[in-house]
N, C-alpha and C. Protein backbone atom coordinates (compact mmCIF):
# COMPACT_ATOMS: atom_id res chain seq x y z
N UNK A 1 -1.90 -1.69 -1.85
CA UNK A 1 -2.42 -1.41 -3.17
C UNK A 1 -2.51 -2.69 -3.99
N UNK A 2 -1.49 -3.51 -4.13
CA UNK A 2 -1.35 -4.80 -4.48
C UNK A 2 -2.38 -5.55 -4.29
N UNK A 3 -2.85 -6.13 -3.02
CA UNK A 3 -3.52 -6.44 -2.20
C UNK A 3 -5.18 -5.91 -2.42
N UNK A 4 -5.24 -5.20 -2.68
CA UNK A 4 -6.89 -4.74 -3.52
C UNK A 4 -7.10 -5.06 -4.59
N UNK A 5 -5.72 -5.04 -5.50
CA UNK A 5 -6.07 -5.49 -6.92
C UNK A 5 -6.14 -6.84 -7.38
N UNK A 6 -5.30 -7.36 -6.24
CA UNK A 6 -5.69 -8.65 -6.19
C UNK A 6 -7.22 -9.32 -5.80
N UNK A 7 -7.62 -8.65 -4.67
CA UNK A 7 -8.84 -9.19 -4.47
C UNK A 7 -9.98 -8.76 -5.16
N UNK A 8 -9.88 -7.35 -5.56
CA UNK A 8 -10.81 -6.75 -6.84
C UNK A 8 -10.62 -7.96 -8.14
N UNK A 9 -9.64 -8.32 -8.36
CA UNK A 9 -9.48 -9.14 -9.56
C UNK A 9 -9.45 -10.49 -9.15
N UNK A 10 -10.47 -10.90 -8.71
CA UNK A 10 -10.37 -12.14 -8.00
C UNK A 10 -11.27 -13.23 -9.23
N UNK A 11 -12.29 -12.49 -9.85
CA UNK A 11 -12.36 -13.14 -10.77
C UNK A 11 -11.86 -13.22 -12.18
N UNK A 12 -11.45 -12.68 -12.60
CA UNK A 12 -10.34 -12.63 -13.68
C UNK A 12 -9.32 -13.75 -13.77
N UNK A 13 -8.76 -13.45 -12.04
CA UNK A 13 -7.87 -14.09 -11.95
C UNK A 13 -8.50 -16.00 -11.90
N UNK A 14 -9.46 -16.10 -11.45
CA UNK A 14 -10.31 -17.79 -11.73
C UNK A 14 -10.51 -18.09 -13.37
N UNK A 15 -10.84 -16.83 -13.60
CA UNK A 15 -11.11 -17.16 -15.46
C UNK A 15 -9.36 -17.62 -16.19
N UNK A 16 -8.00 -16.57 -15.68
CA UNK A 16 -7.18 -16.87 -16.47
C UNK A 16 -7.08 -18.45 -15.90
N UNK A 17 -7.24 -18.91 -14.49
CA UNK A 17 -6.57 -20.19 -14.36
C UNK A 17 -7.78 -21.41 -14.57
N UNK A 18 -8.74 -20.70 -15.31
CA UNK A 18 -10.22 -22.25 -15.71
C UNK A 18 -9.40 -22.48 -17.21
N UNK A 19 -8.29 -21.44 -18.01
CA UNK A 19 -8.33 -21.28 -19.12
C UNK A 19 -6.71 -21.89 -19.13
N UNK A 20 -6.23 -22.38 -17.96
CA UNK A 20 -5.01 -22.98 -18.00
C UNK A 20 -3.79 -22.40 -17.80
N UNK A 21 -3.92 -21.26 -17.44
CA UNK A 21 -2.90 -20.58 -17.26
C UNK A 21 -2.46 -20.68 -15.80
N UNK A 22 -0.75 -21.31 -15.52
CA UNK A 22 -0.23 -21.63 -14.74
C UNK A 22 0.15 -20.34 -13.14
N UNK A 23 0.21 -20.96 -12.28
CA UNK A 23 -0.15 -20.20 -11.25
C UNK A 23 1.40 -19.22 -10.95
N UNK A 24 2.12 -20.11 -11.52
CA UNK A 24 3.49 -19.06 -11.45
C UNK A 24 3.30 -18.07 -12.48
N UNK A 25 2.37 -18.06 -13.54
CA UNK A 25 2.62 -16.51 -14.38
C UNK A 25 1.66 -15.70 -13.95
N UNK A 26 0.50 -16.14 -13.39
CA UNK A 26 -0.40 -15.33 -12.62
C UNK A 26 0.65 -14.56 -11.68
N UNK A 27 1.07 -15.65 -10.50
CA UNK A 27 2.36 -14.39 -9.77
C UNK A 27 2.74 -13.91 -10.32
N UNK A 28 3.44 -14.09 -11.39
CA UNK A 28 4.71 -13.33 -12.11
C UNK A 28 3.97 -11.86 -12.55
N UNK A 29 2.83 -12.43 -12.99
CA UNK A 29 2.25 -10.58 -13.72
C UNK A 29 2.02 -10.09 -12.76
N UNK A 30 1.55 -10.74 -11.33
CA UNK A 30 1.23 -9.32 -9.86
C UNK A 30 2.37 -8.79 -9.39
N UNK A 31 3.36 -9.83 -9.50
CA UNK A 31 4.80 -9.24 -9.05
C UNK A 31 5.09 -7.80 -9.72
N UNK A 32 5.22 -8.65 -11.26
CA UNK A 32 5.68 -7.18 -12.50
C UNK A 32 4.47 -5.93 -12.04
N UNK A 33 3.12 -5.84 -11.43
CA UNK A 33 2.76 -5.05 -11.54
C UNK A 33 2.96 -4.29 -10.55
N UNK A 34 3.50 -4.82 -9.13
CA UNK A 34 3.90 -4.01 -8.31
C UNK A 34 5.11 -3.36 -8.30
N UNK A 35 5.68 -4.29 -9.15
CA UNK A 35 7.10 -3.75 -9.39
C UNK A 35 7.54 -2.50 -10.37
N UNK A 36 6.55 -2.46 -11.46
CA UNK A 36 6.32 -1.62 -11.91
C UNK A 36 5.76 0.05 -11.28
N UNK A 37 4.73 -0.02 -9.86
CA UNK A 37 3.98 0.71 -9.54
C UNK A 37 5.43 1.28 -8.75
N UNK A 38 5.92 0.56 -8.39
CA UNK A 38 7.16 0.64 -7.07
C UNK A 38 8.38 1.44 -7.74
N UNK A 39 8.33 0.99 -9.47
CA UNK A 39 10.24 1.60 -10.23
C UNK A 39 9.08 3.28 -10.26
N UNK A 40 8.04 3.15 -10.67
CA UNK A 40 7.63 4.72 -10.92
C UNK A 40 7.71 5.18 -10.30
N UNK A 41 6.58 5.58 -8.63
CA UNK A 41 7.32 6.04 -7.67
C UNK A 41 8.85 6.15 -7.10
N UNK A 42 9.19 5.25 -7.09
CA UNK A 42 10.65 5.28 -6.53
C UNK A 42 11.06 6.30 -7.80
N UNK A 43 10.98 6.33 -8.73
CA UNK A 43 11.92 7.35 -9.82
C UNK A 43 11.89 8.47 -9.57
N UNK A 44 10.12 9.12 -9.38
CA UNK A 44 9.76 9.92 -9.28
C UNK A 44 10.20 11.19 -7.91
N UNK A 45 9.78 10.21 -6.95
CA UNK A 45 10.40 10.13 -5.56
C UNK A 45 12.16 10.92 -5.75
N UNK A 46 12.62 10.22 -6.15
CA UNK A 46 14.25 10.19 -6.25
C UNK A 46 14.62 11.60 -6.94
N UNK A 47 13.23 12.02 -7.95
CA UNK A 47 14.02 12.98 -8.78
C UNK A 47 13.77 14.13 -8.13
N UNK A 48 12.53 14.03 -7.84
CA UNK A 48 11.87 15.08 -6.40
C UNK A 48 12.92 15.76 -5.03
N UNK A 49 13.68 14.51 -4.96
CA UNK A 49 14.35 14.36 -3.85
C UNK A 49 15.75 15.39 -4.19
N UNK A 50 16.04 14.90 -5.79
CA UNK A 50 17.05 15.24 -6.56
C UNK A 50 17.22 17.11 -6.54
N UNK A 51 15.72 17.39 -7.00
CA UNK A 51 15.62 18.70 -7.48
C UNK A 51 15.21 19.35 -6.06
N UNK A 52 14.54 19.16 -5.36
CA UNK A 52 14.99 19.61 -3.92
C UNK A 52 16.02 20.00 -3.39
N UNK A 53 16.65 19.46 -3.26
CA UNK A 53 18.34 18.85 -2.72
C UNK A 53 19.31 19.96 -3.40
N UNK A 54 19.43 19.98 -4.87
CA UNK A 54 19.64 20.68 -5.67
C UNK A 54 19.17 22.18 -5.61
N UNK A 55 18.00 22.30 -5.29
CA UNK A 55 17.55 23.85 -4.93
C UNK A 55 18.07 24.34 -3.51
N UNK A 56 18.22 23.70 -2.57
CA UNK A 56 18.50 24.16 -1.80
C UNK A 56 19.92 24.18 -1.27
N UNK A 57 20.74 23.53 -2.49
CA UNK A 57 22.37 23.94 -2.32
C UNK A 57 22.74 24.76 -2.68
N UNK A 58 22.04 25.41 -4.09
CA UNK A 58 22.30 26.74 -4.86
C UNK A 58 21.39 27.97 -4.22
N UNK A 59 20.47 28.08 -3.59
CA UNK A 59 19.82 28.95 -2.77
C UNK A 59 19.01 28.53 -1.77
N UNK A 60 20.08 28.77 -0.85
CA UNK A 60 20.45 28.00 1.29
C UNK A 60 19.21 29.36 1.72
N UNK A 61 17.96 29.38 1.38
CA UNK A 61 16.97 30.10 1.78
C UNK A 61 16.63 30.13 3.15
N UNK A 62 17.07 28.81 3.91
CA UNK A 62 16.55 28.69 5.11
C UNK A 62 17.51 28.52 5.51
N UNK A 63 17.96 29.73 6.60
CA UNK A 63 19.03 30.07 7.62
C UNK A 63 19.11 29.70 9.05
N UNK A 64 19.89 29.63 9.58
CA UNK A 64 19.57 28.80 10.52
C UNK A 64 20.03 29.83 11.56
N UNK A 65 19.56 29.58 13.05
CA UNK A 65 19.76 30.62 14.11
C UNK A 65 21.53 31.15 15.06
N UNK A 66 21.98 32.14 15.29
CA UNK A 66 23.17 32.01 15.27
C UNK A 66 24.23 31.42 16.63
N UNK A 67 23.03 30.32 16.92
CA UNK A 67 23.75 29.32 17.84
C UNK A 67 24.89 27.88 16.85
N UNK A 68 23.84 27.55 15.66
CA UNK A 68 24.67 27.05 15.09
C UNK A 68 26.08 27.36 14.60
N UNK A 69 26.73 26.36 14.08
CA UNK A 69 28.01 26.90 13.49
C UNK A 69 28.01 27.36 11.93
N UNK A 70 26.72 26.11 11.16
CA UNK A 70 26.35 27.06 9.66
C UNK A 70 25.38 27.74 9.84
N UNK A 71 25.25 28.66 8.64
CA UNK A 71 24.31 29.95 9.09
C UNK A 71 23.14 28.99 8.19
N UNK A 72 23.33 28.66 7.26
CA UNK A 72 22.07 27.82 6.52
C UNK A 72 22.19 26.44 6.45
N UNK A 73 20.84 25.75 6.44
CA UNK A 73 20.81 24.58 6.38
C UNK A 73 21.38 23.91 5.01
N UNK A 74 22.34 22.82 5.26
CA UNK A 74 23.12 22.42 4.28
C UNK A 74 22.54 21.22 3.38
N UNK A 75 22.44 21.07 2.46
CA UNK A 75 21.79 20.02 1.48
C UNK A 75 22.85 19.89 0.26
N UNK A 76 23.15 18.60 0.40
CA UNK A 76 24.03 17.74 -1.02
C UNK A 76 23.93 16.21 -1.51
N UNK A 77 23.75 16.36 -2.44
CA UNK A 77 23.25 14.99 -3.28
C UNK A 77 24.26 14.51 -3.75
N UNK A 78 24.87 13.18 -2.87
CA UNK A 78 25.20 12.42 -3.40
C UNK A 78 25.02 10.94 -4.18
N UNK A 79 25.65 10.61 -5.42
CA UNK A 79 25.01 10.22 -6.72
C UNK A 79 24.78 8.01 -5.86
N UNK A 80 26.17 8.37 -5.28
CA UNK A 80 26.21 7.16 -4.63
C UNK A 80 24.93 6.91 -4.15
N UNK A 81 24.89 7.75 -2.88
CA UNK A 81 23.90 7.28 -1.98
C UNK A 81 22.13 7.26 -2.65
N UNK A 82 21.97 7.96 -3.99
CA UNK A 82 20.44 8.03 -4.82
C UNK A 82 20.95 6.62 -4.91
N UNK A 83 22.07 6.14 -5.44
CA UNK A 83 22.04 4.57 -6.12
C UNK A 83 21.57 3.62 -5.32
N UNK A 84 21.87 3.75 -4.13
CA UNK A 84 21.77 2.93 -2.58
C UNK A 84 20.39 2.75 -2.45
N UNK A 85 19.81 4.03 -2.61
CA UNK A 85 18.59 3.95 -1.83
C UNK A 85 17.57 3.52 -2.93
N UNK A 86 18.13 3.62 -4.34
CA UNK A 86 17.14 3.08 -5.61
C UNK A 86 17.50 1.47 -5.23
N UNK A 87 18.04 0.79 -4.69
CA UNK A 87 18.54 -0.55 -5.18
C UNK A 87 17.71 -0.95 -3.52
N UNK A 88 17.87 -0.63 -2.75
CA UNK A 88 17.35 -0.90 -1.24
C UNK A 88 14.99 -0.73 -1.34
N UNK A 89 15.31 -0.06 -2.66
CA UNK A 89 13.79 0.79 -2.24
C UNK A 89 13.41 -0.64 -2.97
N UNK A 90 13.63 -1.06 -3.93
CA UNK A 90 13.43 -1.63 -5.27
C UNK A 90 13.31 -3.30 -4.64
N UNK A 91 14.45 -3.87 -3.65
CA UNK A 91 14.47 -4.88 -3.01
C UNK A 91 13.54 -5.11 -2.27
N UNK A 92 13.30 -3.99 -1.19
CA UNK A 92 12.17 -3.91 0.22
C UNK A 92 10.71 -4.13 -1.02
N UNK A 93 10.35 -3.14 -2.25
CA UNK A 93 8.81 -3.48 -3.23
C UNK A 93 8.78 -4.68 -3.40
N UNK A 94 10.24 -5.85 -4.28
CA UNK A 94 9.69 -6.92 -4.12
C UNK A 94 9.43 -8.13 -3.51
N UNK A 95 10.06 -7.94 -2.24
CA UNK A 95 9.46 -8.43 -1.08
C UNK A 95 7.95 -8.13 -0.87
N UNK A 96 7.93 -6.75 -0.64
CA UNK A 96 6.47 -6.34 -0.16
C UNK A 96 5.26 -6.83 -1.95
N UNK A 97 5.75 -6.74 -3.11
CA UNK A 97 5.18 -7.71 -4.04
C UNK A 97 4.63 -8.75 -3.97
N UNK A 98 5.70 -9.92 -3.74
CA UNK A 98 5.88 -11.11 -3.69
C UNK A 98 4.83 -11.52 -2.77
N UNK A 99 4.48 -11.44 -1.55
CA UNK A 99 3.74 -12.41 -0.70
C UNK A 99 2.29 -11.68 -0.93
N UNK A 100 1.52 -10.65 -1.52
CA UNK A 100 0.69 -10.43 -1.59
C UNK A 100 0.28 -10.76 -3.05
N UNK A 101 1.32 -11.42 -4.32
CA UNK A 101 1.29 -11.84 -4.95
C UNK A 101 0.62 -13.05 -5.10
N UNK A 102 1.51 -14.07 -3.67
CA UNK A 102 1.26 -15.63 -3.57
C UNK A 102 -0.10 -15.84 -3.16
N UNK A 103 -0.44 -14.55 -3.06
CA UNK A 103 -2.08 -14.91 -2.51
C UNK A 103 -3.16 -15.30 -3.56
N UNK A 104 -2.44 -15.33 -5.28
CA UNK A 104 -3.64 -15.19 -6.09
C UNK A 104 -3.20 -16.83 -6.24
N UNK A 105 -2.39 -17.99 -5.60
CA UNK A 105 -2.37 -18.95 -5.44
C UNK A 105 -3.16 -19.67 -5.06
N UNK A 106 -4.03 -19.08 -4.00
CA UNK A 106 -4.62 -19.89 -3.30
C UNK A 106 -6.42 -19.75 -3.49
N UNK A 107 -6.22 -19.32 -4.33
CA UNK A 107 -8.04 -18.68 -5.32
C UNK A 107 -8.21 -19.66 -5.65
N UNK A 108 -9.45 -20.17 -5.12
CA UNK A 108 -10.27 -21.64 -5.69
C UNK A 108 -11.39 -20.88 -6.74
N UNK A 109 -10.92 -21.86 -8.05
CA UNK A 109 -11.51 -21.44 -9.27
C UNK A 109 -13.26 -21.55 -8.81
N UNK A 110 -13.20 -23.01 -8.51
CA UNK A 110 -15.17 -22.90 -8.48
C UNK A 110 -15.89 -21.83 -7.46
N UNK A 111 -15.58 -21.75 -6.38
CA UNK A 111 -15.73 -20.60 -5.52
C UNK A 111 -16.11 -19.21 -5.74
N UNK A 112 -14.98 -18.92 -6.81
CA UNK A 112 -15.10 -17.01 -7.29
C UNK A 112 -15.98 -17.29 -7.91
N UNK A 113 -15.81 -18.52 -9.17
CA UNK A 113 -17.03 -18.45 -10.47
C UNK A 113 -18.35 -18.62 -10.52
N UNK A 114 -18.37 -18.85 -9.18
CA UNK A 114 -19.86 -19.58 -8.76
C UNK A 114 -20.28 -18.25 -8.08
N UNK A 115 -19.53 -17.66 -7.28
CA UNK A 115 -20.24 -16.37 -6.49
C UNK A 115 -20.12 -15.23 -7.26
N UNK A 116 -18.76 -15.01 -8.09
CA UNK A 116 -18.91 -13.83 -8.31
C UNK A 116 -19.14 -13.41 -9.83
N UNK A 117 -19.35 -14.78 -10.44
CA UNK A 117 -19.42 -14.36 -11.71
C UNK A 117 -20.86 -14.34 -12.34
């Protein structure tokens, strides 16, 4: 997703840097924007996960066959492990950010402005 908006914004991105704007805040705003796209989902994700999890501890709807030893399938949310997986999800986005970021580095200003503007 990153990665399209980068190249969709390929001229924008020649105009902010004909206008002087340094190539580390260009990264910095693709970073923040994936990082941003990445805390929403991931929240969203998590709460989904939350209220799921939650429904199906208070009504175990789906029973399970009587080879097992529980009769219903068991679901519990622990607060720890949401924390784990918010801090792991959040690390792996800005990695996956970052190098599709460094790509608006290497945009030769005369190039875009000449073709695509």
């Amino acid at each position: 997703l990153l990665f399209m908006q980068i190249t969709q914004k390929r001229g924008d991105i020649a105009i902010m840097k004909a206008m002087g704007m340094p190539d580390g805040d260009i990264t910095t705003l693709f970073v923040w924007l994936g990082m941003s796209i990445s805390l929403v989902a991931t929240v969203l994700g998590l709460a989904l996960a939350s209220i799921v999890s939650w429904f199906l501890e208070h009504y175990p709807f789906i029973t399970l066959p009587d080879v097992y030893f529980v009769t219903h399938l068991p679901a519990r949310m622990e607060w720890s492990l949401l924390a784990q997986v918010f801090v792991v999800i959040m690390i792996i986005s800005f990695f996956a950010t970052w190098f599709p970021a460094q790509k608006t580095r290497t945009i030769n200003i005369a190039d875009v402005l000449r073709f695509e503007a």
